[in-house]
C-alpha atoms as a PDB file:
ATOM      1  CA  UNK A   1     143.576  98.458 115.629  1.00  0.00           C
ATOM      2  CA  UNK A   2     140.824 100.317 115.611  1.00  0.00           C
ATOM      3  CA  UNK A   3     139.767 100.734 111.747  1.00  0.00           C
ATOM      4  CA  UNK A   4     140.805  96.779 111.486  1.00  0.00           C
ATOM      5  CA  UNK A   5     138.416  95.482 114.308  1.00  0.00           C
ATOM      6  CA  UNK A   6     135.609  98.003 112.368  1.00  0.00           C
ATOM      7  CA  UNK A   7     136.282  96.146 109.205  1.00  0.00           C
ATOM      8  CA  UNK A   8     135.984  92.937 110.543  1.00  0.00           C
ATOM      9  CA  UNK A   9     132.707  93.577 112.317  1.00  0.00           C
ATOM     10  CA  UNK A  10     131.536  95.056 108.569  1.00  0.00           C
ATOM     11  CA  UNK A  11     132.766  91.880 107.052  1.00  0.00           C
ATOM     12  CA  UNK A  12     131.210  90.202 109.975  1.00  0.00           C
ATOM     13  CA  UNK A  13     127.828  91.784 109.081  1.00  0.00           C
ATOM     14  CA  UNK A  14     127.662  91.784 105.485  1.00  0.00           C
ATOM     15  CA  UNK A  15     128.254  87.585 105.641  1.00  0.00           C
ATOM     16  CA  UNK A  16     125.598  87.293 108.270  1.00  0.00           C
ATOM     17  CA  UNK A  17     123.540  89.432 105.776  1.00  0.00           C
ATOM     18  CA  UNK A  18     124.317  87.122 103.306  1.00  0.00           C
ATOM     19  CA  UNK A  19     123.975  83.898 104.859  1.00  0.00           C
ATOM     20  CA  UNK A  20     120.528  85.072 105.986  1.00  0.00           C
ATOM     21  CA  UNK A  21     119.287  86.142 102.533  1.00  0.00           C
ATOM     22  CA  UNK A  22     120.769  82.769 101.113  1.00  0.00           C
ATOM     23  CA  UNK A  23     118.624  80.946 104.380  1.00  0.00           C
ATOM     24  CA  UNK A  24     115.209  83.519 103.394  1.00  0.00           C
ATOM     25  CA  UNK A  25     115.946  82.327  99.834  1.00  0.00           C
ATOM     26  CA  UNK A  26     115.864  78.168 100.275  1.00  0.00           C
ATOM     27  CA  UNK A  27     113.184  78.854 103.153  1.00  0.00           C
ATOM     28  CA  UNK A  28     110.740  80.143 100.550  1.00  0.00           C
ATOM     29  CA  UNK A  29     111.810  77.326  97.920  1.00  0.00           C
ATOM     30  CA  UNK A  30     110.870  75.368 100.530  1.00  0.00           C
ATOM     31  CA  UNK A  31     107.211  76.781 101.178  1.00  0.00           C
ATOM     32  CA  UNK A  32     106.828  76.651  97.522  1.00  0.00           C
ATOM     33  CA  UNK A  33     108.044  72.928  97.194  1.00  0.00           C
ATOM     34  CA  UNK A  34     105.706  72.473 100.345  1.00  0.00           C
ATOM     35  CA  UNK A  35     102.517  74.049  98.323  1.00  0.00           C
ATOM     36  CA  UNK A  36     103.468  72.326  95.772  1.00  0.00           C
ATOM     37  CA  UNK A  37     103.009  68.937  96.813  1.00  0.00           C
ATOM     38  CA  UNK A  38      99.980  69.536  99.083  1.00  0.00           C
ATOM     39  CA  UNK A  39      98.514  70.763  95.386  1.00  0.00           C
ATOM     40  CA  UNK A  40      99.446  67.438  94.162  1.00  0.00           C
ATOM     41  CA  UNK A  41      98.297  65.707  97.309  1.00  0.00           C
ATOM     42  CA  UNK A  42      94.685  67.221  97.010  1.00  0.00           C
ATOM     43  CA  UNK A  43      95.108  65.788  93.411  1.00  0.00           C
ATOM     44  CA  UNK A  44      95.765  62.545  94.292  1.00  0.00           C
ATOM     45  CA  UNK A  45      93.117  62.238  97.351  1.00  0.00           C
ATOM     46  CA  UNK A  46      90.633  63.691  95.110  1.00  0.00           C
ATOM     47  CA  UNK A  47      91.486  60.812  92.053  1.00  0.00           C
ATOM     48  CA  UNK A  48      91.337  58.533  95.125  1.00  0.00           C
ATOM     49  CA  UNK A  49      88.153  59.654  96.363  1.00  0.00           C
ATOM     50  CA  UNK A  50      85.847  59.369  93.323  1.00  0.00           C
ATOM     51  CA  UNK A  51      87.665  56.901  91.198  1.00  0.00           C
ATOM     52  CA  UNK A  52      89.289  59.275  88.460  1.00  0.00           C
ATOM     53  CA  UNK A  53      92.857  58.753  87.350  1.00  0.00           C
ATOM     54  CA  UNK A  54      94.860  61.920  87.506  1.00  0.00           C
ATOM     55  CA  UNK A  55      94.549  62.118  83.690  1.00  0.00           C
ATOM     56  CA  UNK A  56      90.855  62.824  84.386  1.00  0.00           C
ATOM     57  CA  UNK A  57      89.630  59.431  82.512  1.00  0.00           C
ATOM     58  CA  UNK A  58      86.886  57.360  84.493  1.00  0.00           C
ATOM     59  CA  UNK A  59      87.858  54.211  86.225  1.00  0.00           C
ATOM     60  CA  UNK A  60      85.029  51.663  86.469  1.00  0.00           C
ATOM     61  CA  UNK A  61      84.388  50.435  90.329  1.00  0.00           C
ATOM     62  CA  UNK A  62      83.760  46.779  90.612  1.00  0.00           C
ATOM     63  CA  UNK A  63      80.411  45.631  91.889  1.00  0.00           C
ATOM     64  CA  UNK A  64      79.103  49.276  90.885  1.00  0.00           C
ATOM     65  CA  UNK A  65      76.089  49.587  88.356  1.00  0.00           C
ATOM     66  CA  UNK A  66      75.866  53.408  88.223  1.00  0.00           C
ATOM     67  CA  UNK A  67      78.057  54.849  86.096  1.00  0.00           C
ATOM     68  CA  UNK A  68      79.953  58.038  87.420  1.00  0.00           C
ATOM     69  CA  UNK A  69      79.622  61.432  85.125  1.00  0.00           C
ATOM     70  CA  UNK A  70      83.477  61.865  83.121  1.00  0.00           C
ATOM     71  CA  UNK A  71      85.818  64.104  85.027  1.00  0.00           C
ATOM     72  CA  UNK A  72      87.737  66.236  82.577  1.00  0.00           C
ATOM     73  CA  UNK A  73      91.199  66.433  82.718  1.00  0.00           C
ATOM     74  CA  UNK A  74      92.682  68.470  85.287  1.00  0.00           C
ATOM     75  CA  UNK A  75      92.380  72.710  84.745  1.00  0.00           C
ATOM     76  CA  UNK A  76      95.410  74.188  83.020  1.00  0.00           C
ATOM     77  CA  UNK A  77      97.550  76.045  85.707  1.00  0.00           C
ATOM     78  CA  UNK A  78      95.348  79.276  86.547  1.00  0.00           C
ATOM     79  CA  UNK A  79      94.529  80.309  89.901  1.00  0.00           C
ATOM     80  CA  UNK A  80      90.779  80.475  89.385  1.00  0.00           C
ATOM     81  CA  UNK A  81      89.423  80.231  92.981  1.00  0.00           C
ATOM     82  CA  UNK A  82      92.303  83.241  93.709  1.00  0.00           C
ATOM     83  CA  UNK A  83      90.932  85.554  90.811  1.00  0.00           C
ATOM     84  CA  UNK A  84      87.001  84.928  92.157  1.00  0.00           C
ATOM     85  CA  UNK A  85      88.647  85.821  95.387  1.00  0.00           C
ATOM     86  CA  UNK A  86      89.705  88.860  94.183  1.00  0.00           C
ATOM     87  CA  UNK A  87      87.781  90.272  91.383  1.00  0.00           C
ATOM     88  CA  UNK A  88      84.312  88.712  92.067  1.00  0.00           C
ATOM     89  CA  UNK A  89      83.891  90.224  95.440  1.00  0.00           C
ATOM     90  CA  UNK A  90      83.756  88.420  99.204  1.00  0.00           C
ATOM     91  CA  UNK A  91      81.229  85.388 100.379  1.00  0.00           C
ATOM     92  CA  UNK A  92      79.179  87.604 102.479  1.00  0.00           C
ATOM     93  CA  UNK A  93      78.810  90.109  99.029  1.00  0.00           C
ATOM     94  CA  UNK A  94      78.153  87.398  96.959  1.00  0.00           C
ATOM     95  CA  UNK A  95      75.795  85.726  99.457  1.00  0.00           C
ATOM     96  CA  UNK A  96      73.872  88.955  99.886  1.00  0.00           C
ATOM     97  CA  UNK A  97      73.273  89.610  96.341  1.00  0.00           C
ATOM     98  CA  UNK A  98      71.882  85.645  96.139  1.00  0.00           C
ATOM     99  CA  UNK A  99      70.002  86.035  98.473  1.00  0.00           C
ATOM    100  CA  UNK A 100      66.846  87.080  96.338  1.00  0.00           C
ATOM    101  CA  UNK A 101      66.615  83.881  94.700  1.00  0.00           C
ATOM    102  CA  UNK A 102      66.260  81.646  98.089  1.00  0.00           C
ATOM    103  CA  UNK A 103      62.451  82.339  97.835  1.00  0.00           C
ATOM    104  CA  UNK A 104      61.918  80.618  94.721  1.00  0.00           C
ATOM    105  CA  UNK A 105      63.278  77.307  95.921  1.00  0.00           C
ATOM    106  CA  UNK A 106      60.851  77.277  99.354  1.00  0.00           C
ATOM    107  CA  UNK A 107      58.998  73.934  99.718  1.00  0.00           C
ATOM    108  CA  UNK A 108      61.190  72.320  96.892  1.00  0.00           C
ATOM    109  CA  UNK A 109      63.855  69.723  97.570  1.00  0.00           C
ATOM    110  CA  UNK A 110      66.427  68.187  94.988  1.00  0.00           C
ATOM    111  CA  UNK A 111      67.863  71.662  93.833  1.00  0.00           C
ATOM    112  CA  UNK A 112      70.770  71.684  91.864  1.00  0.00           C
ATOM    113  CA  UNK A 113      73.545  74.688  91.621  1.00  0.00           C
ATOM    114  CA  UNK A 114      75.273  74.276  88.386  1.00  0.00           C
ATOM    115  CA  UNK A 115      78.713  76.135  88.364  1.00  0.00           C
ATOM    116  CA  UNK A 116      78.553  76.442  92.032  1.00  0.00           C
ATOM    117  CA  UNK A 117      81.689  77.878  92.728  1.00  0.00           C
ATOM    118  CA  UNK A 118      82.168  78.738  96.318  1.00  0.00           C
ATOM    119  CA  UNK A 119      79.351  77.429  97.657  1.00  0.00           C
ATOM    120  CA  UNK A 120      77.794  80.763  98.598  1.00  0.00           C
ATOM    121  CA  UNK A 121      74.191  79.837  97.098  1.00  0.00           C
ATOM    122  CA  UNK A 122      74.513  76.091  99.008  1.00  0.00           C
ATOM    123  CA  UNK A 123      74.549  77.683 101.943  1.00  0.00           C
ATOM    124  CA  UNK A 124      71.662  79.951 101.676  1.00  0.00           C
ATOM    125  CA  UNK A 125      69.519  77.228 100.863  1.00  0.00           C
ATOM    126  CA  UNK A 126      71.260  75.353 103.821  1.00  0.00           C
ATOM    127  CA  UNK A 127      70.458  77.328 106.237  1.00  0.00           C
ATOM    128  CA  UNK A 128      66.774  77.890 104.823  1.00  0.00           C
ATOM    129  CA  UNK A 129      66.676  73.936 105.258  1.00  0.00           C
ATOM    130  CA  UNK A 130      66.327  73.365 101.823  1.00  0.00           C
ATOM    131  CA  UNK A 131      67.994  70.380 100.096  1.00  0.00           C
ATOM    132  CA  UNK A 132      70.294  70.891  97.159  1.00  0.00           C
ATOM    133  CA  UNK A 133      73.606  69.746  95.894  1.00  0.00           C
ATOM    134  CA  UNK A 134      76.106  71.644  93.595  1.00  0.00           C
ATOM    135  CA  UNK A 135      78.538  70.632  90.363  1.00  0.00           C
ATOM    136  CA  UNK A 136      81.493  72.309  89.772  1.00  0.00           C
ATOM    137  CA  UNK A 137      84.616  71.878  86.860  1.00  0.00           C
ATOM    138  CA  UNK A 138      87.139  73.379  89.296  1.00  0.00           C
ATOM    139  CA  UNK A 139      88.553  71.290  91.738  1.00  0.00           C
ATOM    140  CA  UNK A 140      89.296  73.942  93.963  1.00  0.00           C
ATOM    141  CA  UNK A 141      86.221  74.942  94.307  1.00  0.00           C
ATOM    142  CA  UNK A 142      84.668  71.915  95.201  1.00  0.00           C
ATOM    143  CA  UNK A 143      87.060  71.316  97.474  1.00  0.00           C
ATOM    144  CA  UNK A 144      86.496  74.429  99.188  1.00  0.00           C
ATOM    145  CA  UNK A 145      82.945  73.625  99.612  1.00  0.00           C
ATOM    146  CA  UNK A 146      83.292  70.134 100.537  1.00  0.00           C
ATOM    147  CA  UNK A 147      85.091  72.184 103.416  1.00  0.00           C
ATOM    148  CA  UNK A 148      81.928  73.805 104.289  1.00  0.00           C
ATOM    149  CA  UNK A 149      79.718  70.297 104.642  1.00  0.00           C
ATOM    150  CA  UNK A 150      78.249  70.736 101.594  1.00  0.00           C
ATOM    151  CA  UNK A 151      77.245  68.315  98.852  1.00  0.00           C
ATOM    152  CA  UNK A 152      78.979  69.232  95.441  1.00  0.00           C
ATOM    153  CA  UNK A 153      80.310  66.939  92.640  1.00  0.00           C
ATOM    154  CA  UNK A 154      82.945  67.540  90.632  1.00  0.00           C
ATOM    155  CA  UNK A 155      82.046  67.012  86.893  1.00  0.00           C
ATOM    156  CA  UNK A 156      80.842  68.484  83.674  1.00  0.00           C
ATOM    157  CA  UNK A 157      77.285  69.827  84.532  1.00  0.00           C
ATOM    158  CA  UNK A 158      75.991  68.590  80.735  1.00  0.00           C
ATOM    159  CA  UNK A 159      77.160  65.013  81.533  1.00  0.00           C
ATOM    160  CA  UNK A 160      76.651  65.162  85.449  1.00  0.00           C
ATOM    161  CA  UNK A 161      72.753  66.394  84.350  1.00  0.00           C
ATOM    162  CA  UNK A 162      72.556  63.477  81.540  1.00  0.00           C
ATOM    163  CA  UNK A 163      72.873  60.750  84.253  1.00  0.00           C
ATOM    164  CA  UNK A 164      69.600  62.092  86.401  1.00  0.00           C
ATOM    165  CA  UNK A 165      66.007  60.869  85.805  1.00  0.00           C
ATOM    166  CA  UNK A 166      64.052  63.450  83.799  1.00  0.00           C
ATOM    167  CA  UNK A 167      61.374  65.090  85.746  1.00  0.00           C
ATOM    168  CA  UNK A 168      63.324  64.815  88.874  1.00  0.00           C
ATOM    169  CA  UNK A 169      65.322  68.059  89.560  1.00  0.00           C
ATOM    170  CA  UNK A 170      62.848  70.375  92.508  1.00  0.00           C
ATOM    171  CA  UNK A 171      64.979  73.520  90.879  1.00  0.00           C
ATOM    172  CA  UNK A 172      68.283  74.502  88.688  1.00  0.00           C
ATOM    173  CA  UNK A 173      70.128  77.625  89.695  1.00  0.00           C
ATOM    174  CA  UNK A 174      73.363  78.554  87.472  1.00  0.00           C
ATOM    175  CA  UNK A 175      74.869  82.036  88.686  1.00  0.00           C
ATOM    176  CA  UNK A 176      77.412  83.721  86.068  1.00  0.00           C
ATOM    177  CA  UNK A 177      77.937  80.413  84.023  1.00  0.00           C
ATOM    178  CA  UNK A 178      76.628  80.871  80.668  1.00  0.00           C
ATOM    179  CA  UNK A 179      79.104  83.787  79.821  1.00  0.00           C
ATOM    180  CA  UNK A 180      81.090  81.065  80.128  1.00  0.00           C
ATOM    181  CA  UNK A 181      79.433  78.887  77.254  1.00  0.00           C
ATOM    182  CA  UNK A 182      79.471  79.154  73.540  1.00  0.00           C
ATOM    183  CA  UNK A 183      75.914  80.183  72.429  1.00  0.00           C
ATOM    184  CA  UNK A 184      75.058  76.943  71.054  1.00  0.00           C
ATOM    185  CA  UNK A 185      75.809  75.034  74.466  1.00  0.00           C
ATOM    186  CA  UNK A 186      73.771  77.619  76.146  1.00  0.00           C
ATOM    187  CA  UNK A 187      70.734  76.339  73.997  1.00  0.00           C
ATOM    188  CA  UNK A 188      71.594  72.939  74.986  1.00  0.00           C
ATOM    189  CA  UNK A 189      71.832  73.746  78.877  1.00  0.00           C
ATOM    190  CA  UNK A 190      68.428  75.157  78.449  1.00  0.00           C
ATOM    191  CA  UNK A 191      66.823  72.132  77.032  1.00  0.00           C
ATOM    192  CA  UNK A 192      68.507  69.776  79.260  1.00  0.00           C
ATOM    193  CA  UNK A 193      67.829  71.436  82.336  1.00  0.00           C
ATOM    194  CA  UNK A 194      63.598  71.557  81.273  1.00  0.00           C
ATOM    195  CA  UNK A 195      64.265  67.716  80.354  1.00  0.00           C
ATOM    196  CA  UNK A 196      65.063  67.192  83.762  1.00  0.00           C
ATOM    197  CA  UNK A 197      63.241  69.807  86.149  1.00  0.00           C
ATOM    198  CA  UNK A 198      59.951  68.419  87.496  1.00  0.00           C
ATOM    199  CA  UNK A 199      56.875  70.145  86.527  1.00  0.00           C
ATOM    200  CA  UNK A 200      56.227  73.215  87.921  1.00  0.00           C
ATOM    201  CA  UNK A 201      59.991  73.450  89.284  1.00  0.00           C
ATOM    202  CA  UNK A 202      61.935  76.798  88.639  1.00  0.00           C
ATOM    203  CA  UNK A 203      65.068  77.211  86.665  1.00  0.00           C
ATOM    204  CA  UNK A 204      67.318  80.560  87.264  1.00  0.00           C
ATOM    205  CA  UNK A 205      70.464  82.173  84.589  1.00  0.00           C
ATOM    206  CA  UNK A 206      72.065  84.610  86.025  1.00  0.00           C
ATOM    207  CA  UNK A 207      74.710  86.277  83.840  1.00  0.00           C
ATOM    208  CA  UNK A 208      76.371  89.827  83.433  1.00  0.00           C
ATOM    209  CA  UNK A 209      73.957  92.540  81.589  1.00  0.00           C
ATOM    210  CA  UNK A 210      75.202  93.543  78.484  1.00  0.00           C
ATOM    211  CA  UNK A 211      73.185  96.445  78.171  1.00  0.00           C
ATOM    212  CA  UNK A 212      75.473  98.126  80.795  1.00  0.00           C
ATOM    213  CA  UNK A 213      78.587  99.028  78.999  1.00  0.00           C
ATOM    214  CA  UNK A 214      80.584  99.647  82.003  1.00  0.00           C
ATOM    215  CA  UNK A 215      80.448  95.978  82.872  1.00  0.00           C
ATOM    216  CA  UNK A 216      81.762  94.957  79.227  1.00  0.00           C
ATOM    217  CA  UNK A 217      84.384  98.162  79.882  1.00  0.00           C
ATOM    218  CA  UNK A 218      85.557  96.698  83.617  1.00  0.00           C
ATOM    219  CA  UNK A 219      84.330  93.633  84.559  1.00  0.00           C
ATOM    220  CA  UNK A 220      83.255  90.885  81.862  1.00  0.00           C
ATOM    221  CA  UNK A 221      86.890  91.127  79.668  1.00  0.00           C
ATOM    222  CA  UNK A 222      88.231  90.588  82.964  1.00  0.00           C
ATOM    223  CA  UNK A 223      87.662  86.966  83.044  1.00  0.00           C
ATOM    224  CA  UNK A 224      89.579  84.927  80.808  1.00  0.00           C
ATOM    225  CA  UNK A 225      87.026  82.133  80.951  1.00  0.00           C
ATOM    226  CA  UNK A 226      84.408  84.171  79.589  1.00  0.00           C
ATOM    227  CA  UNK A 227      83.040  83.270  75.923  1.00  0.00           C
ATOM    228  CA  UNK A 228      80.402  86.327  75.245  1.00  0.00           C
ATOM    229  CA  UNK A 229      77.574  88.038  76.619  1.00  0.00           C
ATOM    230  CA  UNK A 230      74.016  87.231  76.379  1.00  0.00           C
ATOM    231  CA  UNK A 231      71.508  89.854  75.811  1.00  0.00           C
ATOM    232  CA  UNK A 232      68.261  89.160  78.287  1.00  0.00           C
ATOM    233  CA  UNK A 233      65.724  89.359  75.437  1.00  0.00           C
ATOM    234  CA  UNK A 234      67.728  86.579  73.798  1.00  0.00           C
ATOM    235  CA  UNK A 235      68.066  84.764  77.248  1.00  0.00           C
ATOM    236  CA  UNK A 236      64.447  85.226  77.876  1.00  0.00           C
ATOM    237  CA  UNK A 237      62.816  84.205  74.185  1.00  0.00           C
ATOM    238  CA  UNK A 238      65.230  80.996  74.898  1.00  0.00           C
ATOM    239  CA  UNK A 239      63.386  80.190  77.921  1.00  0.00           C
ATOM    240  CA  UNK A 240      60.176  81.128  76.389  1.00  0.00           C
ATOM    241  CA  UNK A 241      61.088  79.155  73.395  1.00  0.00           C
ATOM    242  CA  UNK A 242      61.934  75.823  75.184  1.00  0.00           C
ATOM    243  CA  UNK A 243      58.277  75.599  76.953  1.00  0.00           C
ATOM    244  CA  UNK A 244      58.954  77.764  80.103  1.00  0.00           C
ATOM    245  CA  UNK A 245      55.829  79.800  81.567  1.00  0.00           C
ATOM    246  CA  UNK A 246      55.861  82.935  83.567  1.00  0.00           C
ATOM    247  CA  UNK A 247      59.389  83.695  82.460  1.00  0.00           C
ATOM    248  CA  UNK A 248      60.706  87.077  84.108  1.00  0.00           C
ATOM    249  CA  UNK A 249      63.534  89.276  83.839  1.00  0.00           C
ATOM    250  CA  UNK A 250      64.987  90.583  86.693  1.00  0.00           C
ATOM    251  CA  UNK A 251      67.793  93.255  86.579  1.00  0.00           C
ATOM    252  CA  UNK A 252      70.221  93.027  89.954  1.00  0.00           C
ATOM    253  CA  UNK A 253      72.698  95.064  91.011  1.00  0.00           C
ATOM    254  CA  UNK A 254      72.852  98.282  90.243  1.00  0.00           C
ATOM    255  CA  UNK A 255      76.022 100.799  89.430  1.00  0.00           C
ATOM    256  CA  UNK A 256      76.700 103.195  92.104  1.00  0.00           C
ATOM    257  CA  UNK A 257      74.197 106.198  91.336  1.00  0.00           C
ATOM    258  CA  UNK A 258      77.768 108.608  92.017  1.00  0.00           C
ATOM    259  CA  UNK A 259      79.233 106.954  88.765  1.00  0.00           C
ATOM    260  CA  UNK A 260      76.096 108.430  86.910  1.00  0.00           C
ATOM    261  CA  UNK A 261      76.083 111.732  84.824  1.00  0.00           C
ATOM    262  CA  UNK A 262      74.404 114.682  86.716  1.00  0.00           C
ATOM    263  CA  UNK A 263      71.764 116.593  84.848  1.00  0.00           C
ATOM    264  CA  UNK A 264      71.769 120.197  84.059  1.00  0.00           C
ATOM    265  CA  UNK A 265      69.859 122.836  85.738  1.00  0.00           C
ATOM    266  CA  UNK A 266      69.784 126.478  83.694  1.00  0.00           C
ATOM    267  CA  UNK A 267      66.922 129.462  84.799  1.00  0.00           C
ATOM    268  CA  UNK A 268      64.655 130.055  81.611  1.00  0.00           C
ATOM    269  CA  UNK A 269      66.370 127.191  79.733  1.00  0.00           C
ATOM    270  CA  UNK A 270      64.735 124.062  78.181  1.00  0.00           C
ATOM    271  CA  UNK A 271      66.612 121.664  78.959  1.00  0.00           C
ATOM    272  CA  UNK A 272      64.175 118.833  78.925  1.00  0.00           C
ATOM    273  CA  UNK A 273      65.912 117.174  75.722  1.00  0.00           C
ATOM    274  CA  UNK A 274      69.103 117.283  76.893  1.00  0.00           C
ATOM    275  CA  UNK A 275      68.452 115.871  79.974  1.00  0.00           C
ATOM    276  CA  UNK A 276      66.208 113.021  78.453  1.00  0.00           C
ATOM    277  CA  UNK A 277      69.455 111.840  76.561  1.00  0.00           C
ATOM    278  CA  UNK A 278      71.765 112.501  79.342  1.00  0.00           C
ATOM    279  CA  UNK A 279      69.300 109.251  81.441  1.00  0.00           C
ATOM    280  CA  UNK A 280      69.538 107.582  77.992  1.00  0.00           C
ATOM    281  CA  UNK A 281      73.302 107.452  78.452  1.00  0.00           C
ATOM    282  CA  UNK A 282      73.299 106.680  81.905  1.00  0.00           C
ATOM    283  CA  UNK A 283      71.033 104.009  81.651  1.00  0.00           C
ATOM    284  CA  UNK A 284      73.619 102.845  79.131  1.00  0.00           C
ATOM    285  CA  UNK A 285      76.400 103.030  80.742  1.00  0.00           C
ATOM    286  CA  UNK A 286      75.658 102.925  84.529  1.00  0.00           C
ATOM    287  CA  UNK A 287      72.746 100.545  84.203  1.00  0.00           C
ATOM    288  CA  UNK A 288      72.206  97.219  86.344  1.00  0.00           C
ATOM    289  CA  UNK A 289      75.460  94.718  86.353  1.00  0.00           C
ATOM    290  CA  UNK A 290      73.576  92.140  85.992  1.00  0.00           C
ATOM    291  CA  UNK A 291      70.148  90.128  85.068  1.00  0.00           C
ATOM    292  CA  UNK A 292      68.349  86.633  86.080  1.00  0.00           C
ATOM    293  CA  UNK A 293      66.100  85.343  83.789  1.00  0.00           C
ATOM    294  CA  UNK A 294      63.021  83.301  86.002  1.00  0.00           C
ATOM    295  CA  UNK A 295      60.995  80.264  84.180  1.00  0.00           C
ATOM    296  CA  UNK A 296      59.449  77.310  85.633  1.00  0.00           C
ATOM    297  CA  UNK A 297      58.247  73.920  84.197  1.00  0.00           C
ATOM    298  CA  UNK A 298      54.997  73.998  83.125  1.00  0.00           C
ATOM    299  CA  UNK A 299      52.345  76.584  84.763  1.00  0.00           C
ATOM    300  CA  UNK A 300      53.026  77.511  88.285  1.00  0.00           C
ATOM    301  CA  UNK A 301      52.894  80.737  90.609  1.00  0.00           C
ATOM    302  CA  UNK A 302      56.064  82.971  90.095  1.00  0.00           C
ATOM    303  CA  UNK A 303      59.005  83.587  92.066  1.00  0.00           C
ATOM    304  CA  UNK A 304      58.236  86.912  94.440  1.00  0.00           C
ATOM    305  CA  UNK A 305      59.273  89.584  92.732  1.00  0.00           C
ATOM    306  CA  UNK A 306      62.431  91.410  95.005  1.00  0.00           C
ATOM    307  CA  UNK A 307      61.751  93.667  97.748  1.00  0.00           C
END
């Protein structure tokens, strides 16, 4: 009686078990289902919002003389605002290392952050009550900051730029966007963006530094969305080329001095040489991450060099 009433409480068990792992199972599909469709939702709202068809083609408003930039269709399915999340580093980081550039933007209005992502540069110039506005590809993004009360637009930045006056932009900023550009578009970014900056008004790249290996080695291959580095002398004689004055080139973010090679110390041993190409390597391979080239419109005082 004994070993029977044991077997039925195992049996009893193991079904529970089972009907709760079966439950667990279609409660998940549900939550998936359930982030599915508020995915598709935010599609929808968004198409609603500014006029786009879900197929990303523009729908003409009646009674409206502006034309709206083209919306490309939507991004293939890749978690982009999750892998900035995770690999590019928190707001507060990102905002940090921004923070540098804020200066260069004082007494200007009309600034425009191409590529601006999660908003973390719109909010520095927020709070330093300058105006700006942002453009963004990915709709999660600019949802995100849409979140945060700021004013971004979701379109291609070439065509989004091609619909402003010339002369009218108080400032461009574009951090870590060209990697993502074939060279050629690059060139064109650069001429558009003097087209339509007003005189005087500064324009900022920011962009991974190629001559530190160890971001081609663990950070720039990461990206899928990445095209290829730009060396800063190229980046800077493009500038220079184009009609910018007082170009700079400003090196950010340095690797952690740990990573760096220690030098050798020997009694009654030159070791001078050695030593001169052990800094050679390390400024090779543990170098800055990355670089901001600086050029403004025409002749005007120059961005204050960082603290």
């Amino acid at each position: 009686m004994v070993a029977t009433e044991s077997r039925l409480r195992r049996a009893l068990a193991d079904r529970s078990q089972e009907i709760l792992d079966t439950q667990g199972a279609h409660l998940r599909g549900i939550l998936a289902d359930q982030a599915r469709l508020a995915e598709e939702l935010a599609r929808i709202l968004h198409a609603m919002e500014t006029g786009h068809p879900r197929d990303g083609r523009a729908r003409t408003r009646a009674g409206k003389d502006r034309a709206a930039p083209p919306v490309p269709a939507l991004e293939p399915e890749f978690n982009y605002r999750g892998f900035e999340d995770r690999f590019r580093g928190s707001e507060a980081e990102l905002k940090e290392r921004q923070r540098t550039y804020v200066q260069c933007f004082e007494g200007r209005k009309n600034i425009l952050d191409i590529g601006c992502g999660r908003g973390e540069f719109l909010e520095l110039l927020r709070d330093s009550r300058i105006e700006a506005r942002g453009v963004d590809l990915n709709r999660e993004m600019v949802l995100r900051s849409r979140d945060k009360g700021l004013d971004v637009v979701m379109a291609d930045a070439f065509a989004y730029l091609g619909t402003l006056p010339d002369d009218s932009l108080g400032g461009v900023f574009a951090g870590q966007v060209v990697e993502h550009l074939h060279p050629s578009r690059v060139i064109e970014l650069v001429n558009l963006c003097y087209q339509k900056l007003a005189p005087g008004a500064p324009l900022i790249l920011e962009t991974p530094n190629p001559k530190c290996l160890m971001v081609l080695a663990e950070n720039f291959y990461k990206d899928p969305s990445h095209t290829q580095p730009i060396h800063p002398d190229t980046l800077q004689f493009l500038f220079e080329a184009t009609g910018f004055h007082e170009v700079e080139v400003r090196f950010l973010a340095p690797v952690d001095p740990a990573a760096r090679v220690p030098l050798l110390q020997a009694p009654a041993v030159n070791l001078e040489p050695f030593n001169q190409g052990i800094e050679r390597l390390n400024a090779l391979l543990f170098g800055f991450q990355d670089y901001a080239v600086i050029g403004r419109k025409g002749r005007a005082s120059a961005c204050p060099s960082e603290p």
